[in-house]
N, C-alpha and C. Protein backbone atom coordinates (compact mmCIF):
# COMPACT_ATOMS: atom_id res chain seq x y z
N UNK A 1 14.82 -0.52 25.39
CA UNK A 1 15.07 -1.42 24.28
C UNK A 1 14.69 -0.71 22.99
N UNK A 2 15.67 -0.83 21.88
CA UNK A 2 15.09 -0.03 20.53
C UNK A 2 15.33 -1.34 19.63
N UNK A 3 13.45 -1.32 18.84
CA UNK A 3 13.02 -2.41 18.07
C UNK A 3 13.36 -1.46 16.94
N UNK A 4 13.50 -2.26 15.96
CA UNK A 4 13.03 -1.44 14.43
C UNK A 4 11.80 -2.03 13.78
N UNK A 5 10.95 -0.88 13.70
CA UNK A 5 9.52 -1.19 13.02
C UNK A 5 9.58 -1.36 11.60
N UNK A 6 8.74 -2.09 11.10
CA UNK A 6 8.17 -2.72 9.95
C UNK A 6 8.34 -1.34 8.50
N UNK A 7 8.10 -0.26 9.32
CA UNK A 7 7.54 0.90 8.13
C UNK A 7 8.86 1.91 8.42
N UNK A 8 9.74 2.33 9.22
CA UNK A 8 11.02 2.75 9.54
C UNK A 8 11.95 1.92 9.31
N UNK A 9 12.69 1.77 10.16
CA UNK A 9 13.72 0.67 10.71
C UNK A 9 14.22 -0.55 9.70
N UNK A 10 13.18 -1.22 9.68
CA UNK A 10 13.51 -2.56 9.01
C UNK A 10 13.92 -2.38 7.68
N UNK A 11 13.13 -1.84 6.98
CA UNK A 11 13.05 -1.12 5.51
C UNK A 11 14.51 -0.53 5.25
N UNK A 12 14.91 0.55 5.96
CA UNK A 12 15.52 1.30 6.17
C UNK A 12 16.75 0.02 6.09
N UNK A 13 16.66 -0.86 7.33
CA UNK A 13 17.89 -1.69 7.40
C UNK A 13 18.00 -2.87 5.81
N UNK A 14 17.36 -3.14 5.80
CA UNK A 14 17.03 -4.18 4.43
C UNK A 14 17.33 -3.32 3.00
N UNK A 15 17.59 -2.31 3.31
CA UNK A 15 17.81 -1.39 2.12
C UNK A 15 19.62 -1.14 2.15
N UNK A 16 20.05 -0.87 3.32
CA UNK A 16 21.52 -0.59 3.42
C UNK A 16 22.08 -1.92 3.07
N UNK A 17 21.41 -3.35 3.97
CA UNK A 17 21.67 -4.43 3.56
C UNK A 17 21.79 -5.57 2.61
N UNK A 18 20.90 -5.21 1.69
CA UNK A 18 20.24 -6.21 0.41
C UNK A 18 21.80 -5.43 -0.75
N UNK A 19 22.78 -6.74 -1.06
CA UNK A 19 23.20 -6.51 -2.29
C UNK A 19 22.80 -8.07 -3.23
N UNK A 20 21.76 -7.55 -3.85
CA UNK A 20 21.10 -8.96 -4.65
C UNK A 20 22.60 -9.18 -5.73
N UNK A 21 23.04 -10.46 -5.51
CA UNK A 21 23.91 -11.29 -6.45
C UNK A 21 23.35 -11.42 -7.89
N UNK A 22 23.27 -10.62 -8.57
CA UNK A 22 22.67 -11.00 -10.14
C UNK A 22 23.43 -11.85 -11.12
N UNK A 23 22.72 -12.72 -11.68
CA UNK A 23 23.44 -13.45 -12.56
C UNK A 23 24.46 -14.23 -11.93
N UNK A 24 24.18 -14.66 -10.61
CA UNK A 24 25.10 -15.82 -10.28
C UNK A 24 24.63 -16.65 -10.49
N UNK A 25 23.97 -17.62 -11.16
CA UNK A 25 24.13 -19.05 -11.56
C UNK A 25 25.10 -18.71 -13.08
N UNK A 26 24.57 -17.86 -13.87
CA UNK A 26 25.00 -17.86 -15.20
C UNK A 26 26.52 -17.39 -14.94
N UNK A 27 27.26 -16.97 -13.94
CA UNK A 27 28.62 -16.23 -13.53
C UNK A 27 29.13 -17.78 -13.42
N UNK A 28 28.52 -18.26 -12.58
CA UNK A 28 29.36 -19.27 -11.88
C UNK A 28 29.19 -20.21 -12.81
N UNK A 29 28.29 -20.92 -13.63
CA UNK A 29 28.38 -21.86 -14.77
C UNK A 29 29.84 -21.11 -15.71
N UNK A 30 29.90 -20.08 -16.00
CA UNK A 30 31.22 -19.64 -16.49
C UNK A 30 32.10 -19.41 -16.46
N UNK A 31 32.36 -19.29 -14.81
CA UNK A 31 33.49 -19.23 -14.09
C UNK A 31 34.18 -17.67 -14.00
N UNK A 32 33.37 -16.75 -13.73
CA UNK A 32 33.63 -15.39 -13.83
C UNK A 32 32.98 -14.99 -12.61
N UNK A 33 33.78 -13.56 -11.96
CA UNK A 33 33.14 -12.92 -10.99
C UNK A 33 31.53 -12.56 -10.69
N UNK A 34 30.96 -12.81 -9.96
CA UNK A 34 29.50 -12.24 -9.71
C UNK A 34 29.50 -11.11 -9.56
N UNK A 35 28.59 -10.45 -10.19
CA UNK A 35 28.50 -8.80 -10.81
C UNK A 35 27.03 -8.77 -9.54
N UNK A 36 27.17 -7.55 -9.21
CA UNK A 36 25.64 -6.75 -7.96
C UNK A 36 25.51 -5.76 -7.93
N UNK A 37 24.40 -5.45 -8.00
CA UNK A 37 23.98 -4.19 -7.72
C UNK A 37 23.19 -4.12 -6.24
N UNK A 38 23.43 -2.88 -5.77
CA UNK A 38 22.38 -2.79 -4.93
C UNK A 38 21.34 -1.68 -5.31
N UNK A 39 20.20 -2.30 -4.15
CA UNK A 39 18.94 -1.54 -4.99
C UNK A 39 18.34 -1.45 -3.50
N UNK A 40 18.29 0.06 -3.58
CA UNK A 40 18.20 0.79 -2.30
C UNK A 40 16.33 0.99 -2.04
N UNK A 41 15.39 0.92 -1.69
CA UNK A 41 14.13 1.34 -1.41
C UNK A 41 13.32 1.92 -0.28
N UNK A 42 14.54 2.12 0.63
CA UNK A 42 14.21 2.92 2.11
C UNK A 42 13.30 3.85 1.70
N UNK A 43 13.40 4.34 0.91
CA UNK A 43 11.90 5.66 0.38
C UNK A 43 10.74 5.00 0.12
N UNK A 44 10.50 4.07 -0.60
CA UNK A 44 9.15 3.28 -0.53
C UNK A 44 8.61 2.74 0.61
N UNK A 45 7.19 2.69 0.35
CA UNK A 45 6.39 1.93 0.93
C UNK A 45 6.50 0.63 0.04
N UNK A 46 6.95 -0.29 0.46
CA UNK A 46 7.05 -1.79 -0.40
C UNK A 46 5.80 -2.31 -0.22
N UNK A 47 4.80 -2.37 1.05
CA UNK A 47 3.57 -2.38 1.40
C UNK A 47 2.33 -2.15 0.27
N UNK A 48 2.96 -1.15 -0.02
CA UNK A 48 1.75 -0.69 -1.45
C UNK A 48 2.01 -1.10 -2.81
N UNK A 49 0.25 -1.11 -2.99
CA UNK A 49 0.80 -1.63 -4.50
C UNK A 49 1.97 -0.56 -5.59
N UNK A 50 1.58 0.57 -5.33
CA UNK A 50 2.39 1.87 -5.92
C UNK A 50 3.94 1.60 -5.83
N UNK A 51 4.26 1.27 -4.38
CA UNK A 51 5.93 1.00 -3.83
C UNK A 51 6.58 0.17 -4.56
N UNK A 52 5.72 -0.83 -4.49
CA UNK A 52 5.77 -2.61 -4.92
C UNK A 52 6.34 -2.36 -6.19
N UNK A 53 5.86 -1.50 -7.44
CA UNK A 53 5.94 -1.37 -8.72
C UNK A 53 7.10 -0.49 -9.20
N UNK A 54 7.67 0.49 -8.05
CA UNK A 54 8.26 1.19 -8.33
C UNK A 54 9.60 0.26 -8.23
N UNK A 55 9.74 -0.06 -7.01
CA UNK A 55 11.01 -1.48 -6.16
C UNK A 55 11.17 -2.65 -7.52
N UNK A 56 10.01 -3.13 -8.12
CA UNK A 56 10.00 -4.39 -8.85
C UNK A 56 10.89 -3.46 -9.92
N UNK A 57 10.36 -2.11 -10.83
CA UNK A 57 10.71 -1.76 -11.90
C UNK A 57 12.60 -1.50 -11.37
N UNK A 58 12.95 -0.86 -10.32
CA UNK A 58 14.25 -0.34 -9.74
C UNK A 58 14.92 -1.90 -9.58
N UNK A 59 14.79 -3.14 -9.27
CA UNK A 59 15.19 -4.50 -9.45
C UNK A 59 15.36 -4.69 -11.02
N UNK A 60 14.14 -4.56 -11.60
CA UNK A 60 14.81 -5.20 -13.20
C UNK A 60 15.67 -4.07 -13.98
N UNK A 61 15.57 -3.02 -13.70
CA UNK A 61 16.86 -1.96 -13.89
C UNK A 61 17.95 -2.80 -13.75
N UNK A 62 18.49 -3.08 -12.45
CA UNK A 62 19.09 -3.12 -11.83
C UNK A 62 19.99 -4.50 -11.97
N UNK A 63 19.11 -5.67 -12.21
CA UNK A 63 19.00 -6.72 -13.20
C UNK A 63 19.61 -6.90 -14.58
N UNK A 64 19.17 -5.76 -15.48
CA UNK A 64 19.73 -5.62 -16.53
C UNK A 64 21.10 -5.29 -16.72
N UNK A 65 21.19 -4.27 -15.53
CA UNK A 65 22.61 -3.50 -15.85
C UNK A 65 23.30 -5.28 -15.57
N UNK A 66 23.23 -5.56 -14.34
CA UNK A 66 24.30 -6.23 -14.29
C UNK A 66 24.27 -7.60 -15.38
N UNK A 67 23.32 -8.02 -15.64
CA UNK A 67 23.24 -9.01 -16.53
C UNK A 67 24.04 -8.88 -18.03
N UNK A 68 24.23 -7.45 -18.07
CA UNK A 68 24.27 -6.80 -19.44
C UNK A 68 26.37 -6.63 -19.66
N UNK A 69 26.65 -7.16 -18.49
CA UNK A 69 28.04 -7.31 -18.11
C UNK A 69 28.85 -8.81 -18.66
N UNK A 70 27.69 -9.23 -19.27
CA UNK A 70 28.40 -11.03 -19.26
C UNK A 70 27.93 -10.83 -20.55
N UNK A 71 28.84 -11.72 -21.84
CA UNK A 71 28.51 -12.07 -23.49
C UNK A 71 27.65 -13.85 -23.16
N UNK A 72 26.90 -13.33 -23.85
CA UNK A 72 25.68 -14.48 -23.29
C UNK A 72 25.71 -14.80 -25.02
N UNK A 73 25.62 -16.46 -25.48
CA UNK A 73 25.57 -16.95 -26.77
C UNK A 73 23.97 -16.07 -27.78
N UNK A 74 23.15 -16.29 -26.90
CA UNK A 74 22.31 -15.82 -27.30
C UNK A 74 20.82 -14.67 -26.58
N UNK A 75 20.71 -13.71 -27.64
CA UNK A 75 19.41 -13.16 -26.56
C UNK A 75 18.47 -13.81 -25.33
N UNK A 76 18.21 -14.75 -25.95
CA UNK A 76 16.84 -15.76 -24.92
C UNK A 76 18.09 -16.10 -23.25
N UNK A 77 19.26 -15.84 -23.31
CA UNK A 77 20.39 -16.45 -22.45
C UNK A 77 20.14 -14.94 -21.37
N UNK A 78 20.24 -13.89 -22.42
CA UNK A 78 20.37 -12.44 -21.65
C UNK A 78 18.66 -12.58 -20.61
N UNK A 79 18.17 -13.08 -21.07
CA UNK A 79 16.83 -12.43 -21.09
C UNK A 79 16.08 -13.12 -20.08
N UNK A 80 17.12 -14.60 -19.75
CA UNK A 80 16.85 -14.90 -18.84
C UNK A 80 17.45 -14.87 -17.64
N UNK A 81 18.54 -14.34 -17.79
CA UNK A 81 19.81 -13.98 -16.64
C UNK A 81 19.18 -12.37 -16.01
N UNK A 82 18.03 -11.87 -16.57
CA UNK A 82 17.14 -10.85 -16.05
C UNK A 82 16.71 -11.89 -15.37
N UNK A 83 15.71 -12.85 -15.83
CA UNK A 83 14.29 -12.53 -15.12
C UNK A 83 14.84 -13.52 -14.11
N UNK A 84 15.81 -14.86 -14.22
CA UNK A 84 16.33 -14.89 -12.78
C UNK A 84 16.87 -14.29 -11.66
N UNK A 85 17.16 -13.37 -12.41
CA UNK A 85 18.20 -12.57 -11.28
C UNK A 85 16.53 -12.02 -10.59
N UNK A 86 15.76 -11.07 -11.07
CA UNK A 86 14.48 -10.23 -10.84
C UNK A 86 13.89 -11.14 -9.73
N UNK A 87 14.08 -12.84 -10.49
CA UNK A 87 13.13 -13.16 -9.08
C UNK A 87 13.63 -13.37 -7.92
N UNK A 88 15.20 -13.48 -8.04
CA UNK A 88 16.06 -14.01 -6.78
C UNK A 88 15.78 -12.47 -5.98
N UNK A 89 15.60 -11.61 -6.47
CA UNK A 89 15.88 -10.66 -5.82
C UNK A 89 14.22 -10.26 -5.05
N UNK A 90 13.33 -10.56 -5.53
CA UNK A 90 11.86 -10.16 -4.95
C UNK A 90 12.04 -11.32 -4.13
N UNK A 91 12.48 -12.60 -4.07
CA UNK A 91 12.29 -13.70 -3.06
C UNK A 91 13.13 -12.91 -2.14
N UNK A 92 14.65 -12.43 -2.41
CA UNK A 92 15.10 -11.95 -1.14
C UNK A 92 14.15 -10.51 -0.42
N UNK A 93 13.51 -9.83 -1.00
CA UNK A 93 12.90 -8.44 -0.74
C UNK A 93 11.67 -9.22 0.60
N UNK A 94 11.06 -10.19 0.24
CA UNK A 94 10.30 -10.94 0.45
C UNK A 94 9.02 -10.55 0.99
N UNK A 95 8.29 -9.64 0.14
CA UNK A 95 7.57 -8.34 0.63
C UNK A 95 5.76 -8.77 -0.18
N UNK A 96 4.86 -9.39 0.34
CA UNK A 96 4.08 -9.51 -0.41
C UNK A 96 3.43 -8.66 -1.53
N UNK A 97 3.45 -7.26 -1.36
CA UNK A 97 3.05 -6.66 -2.68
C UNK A 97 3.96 -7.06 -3.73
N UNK A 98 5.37 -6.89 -3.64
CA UNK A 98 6.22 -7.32 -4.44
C UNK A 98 6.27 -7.98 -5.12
N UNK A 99 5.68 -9.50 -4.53
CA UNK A 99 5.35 -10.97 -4.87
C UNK A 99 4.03 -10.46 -6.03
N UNK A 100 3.31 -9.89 -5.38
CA UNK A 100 2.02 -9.39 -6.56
C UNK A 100 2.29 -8.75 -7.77
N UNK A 101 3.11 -8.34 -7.80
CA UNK A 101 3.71 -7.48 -8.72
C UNK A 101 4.39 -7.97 -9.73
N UNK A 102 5.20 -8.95 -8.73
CA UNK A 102 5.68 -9.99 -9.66
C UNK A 102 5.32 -10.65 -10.76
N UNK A 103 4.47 -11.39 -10.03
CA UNK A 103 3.49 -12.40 -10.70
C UNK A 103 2.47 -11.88 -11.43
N UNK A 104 1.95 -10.33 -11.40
CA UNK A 104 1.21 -9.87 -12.49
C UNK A 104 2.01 -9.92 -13.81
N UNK A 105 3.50 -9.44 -13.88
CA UNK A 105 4.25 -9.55 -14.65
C UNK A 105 4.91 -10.52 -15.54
N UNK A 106 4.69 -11.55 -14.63
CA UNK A 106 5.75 -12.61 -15.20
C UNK A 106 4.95 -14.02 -15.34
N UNK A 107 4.87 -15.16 -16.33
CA UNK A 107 4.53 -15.93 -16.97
C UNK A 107 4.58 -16.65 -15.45
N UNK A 108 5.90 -17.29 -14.88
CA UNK A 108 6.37 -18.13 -14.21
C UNK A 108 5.61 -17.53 -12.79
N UNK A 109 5.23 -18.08 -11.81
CA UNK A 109 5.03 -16.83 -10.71
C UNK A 109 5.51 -17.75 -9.64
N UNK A 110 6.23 -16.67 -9.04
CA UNK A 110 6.98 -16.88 -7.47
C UNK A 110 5.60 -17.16 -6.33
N UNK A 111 6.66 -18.45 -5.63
CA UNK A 111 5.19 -18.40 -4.48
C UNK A 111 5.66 -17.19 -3.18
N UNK A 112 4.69 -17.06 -2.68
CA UNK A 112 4.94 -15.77 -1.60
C UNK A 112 5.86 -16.70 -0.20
N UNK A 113 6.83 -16.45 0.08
CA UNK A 113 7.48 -17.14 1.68
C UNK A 113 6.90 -16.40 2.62
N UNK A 114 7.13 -14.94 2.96
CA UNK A 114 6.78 -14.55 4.23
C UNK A 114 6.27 -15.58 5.71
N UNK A 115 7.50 -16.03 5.70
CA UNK A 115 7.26 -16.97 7.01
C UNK A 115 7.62 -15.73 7.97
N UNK A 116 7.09 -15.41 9.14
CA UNK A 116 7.11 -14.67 10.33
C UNK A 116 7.91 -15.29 10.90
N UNK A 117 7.52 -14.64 12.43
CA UNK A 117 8.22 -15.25 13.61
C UNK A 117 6.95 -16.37 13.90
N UNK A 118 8.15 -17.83 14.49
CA UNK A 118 7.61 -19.00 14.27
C UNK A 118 6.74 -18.72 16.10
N UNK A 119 5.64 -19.56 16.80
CA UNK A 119 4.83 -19.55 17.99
C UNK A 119 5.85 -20.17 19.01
N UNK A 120 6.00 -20.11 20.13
CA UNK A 120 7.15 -21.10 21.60
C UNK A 120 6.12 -22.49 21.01
């Protein structure tokens, strides 16, 4: 049987897999295509605080670009079509340093999910 571990495998798979939807609420209130990036982190340790910071900063990159694709009425509109998109995307990463990282950063703070595998 081949598992994929936590620090190989999974990472590895969650990295080929994750295309975070940015700026879909603000796409779809407008009725325009949803713009994505993907944001690859198979090289990090997401585990660490070091990883965590590098992944969070490579998300709001990543965030921007695509946010930076739509004419938004005003700055405060851009600025928040980041930091939603930033958090949709650490909720999908769903990586507790991440979550820390987050929330050192940001006014609003994400609660941590990491639900596991549930007990029989």
């Amino acid at each position: 049987m081949n598992t994929l571990t936590a620090s190989t495998g999974l990472r590895g798979l969650i990295a080929a897999a994750i295309v975070t939807a940015f700026a879909s609420s603000f796409a779809a209130a407008a009725g325009v295509d949803v713009t994505s990036q993907t944001v690859k982190f198979a090289d990090l340790d997401t585990s660490s605080p070091q990883g965590a910071l590098v992944l969070y900063n490579r998300i709001r990159k990543a965030a921007a670009t695509a946010c930076s694709f739509y004419i938004f009425k005003a700055e405060t509109d851009l600025d928040r079509c980041v930091s939603d998109s930033t958090a949709k995307a650490v909720t999908r990463v769903n990586q507790a340093a991440l979550f820390a990282v987050y929330n050192a950063k940001n006014k609003t703070h994400l609660p941590t999910l990491l639900a596991g595998p549930q007990p029989p």
